[in-house]
C-alpha atoms as a PDB file:
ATOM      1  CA  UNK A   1      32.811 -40.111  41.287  1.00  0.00           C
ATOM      2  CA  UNK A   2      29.433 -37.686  41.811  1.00  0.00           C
ATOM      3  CA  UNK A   3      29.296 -36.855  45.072  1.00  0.00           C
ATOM      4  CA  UNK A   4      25.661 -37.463  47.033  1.00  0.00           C
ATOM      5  CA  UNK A   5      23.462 -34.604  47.074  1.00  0.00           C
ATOM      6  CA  UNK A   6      22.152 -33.938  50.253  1.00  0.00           C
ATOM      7  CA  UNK A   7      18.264 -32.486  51.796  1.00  0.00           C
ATOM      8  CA  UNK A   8      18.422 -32.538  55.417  1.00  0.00           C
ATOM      9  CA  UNK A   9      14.321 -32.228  56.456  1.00  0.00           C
ATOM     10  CA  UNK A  10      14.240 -32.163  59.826  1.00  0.00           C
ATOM     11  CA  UNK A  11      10.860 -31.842  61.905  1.00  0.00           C
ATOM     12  CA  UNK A  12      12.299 -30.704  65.580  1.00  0.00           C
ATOM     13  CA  UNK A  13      11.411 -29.346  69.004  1.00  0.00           C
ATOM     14  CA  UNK A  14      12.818 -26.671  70.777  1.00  0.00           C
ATOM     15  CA  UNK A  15      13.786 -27.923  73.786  1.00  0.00           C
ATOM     16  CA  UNK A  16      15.260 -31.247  71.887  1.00  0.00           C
ATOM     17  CA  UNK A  17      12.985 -33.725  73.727  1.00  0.00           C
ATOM     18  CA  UNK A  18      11.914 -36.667  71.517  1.00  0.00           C
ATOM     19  CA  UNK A  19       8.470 -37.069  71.351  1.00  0.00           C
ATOM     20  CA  UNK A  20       7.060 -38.172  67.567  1.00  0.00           C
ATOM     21  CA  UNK A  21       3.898 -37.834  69.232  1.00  0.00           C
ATOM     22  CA  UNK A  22       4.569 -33.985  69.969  1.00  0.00           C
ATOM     23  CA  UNK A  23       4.670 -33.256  65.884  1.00  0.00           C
ATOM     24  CA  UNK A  24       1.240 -34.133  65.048  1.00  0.00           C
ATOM     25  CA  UNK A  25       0.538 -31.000  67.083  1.00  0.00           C
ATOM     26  CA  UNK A  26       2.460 -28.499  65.851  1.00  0.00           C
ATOM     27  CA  UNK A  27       1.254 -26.293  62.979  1.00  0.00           C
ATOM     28  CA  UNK A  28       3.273 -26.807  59.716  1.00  0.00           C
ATOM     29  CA  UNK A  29       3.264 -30.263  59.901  1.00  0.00           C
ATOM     30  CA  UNK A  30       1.008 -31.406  57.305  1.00  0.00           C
ATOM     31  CA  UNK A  31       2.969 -28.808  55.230  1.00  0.00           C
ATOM     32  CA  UNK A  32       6.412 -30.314  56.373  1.00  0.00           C
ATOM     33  CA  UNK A  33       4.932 -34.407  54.717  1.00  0.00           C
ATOM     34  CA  UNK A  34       4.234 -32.685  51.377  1.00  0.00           C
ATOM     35  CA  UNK A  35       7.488 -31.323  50.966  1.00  0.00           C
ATOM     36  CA  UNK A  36       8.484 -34.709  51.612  1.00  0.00           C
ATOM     37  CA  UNK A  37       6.716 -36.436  49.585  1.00  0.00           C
ATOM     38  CA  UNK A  38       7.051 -33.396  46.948  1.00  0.00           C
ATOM     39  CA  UNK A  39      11.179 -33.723  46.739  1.00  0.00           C
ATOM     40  CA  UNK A  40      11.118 -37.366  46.501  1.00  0.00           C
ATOM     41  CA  UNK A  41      14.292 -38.511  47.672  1.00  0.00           C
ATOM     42  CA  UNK A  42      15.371 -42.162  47.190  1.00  0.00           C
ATOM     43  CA  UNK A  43      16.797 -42.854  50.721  1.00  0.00           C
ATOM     44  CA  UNK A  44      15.746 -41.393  53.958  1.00  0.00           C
ATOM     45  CA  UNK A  45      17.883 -41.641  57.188  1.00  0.00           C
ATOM     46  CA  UNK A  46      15.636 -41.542  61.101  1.00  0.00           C
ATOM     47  CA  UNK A  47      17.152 -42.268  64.181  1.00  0.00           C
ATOM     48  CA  UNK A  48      15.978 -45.436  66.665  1.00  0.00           C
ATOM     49  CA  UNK A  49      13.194 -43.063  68.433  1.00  0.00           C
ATOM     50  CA  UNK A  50      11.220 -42.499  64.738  1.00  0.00           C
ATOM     51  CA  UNK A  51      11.821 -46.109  64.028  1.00  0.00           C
ATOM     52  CA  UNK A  52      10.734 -47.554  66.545  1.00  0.00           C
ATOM     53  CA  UNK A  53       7.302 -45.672  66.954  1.00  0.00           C
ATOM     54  CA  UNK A  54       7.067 -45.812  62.646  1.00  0.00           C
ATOM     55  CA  UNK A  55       8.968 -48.857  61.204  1.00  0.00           C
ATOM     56  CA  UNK A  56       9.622 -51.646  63.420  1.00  0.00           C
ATOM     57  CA  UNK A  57       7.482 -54.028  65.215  1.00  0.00           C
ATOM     58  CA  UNK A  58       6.934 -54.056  68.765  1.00  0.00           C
ATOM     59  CA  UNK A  59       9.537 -55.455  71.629  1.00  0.00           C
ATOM     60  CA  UNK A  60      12.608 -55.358  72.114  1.00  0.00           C
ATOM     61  CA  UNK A  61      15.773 -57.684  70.704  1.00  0.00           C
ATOM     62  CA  UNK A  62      17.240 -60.056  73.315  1.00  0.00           C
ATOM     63  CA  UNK A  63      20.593 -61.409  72.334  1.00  0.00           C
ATOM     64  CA  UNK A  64      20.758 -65.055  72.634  1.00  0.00           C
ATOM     65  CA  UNK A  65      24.312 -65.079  71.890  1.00  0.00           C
ATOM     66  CA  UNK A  66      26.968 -63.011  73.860  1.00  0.00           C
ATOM     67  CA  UNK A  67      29.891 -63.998  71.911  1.00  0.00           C
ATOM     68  CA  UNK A  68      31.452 -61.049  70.375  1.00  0.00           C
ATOM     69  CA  UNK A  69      31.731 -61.095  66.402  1.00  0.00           C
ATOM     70  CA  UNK A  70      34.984 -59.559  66.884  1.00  0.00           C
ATOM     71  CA  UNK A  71      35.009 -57.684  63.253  1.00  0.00           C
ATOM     72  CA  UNK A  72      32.974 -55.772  60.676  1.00  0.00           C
ATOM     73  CA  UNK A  73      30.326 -57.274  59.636  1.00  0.00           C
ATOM     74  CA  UNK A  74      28.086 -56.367  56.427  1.00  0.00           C
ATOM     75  CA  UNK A  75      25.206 -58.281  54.853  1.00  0.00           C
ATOM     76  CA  UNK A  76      23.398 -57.319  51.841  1.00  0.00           C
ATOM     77  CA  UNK A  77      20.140 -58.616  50.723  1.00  0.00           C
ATOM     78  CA  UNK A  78      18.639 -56.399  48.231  1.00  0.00           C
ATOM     79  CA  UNK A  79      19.544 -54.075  45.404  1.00  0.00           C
ATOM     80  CA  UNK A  80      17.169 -51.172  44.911  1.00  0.00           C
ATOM     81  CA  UNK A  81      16.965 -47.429  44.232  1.00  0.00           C
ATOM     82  CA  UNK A  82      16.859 -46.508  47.350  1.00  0.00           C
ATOM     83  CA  UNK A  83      16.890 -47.345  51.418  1.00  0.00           C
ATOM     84  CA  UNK A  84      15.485 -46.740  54.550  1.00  0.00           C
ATOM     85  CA  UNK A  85      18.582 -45.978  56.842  1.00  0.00           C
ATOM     86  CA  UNK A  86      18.293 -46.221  60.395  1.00  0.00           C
ATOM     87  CA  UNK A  87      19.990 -45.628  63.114  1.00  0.00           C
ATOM     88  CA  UNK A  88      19.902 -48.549  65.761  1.00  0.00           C
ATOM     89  CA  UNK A  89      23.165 -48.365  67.803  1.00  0.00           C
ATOM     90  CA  UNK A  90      22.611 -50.389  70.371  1.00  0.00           C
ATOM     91  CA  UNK A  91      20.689 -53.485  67.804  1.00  0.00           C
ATOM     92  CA  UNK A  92      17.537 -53.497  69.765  1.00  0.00           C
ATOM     93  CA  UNK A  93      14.984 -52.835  67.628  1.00  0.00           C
ATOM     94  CA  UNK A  94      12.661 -55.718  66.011  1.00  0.00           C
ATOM     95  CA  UNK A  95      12.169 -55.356  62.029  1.00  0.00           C
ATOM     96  CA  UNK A  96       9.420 -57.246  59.946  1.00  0.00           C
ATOM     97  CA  UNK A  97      10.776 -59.401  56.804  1.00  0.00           C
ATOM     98  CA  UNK A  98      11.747 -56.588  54.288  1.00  0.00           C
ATOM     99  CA  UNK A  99      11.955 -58.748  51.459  1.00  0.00           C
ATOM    100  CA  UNK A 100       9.522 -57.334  49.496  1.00  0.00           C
ATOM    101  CA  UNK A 101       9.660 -53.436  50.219  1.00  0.00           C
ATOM    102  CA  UNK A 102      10.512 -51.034  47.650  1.00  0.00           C
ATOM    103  CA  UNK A 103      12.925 -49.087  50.139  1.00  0.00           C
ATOM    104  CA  UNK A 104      14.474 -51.948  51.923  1.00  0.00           C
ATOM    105  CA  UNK A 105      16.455 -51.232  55.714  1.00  0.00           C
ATOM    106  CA  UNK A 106      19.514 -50.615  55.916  1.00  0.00           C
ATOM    107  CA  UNK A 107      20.591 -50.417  59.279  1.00  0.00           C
ATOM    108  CA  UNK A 108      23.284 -49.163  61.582  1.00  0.00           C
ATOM    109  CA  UNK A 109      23.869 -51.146  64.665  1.00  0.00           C
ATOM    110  CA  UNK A 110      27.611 -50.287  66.215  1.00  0.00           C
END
């Protein structure tokens, strides 16, 4: 098996606050969305912070059903070159139907 080959693009601050709004004002950073765009990677991986402010809609989930799952659950709804991985641990985020998108979600919720 190939093993993955792997960019890791990172836009941060110094201090390690999160504040998306924050890069828009640093210098470089219409330099660092070329790259981007310029190395063309099929899937992309941003935490809950990035996705919430860039991908998802607004609000916040509220589970209707405590019950726990108790296993591993998967559920796959598209095939496609690439994905849009996100990091949602805690499940709260709201997403819009993905059925058509080119780089579907797929998301992390443990």
């Amino acid at each position: 098996m190939k093993k993955p080959y792997i960019i890791c693009h990172m836009m941060t601050s110094v201090d390690g606050r999160i504040d998306c709004a924050m890069t828009s004002k640093l210098s470089g950073v219409s330099d660092y969305y070329t790259t981007l765009a310029q190395i063309n990677v099929p899937t992309t991986v941003s935490g809950r912070v990035t996705a919430e402010l860039e991908m998802a809609e607004p609000g916040k989930y509220a589970v209707s059903n405590t019950e726990i799952y108790g296993q591993e659950g998967f559920s796959k709804k598209a095939d496609c070159a690439g994905y849009e991985v996100i990091v949602d641990t805690k499940g709260t985020l709201i997403w819009p139907d993905a059925a058509d998108m080119e780089k579907p979600y797929l998301l992390l919720c443990f």
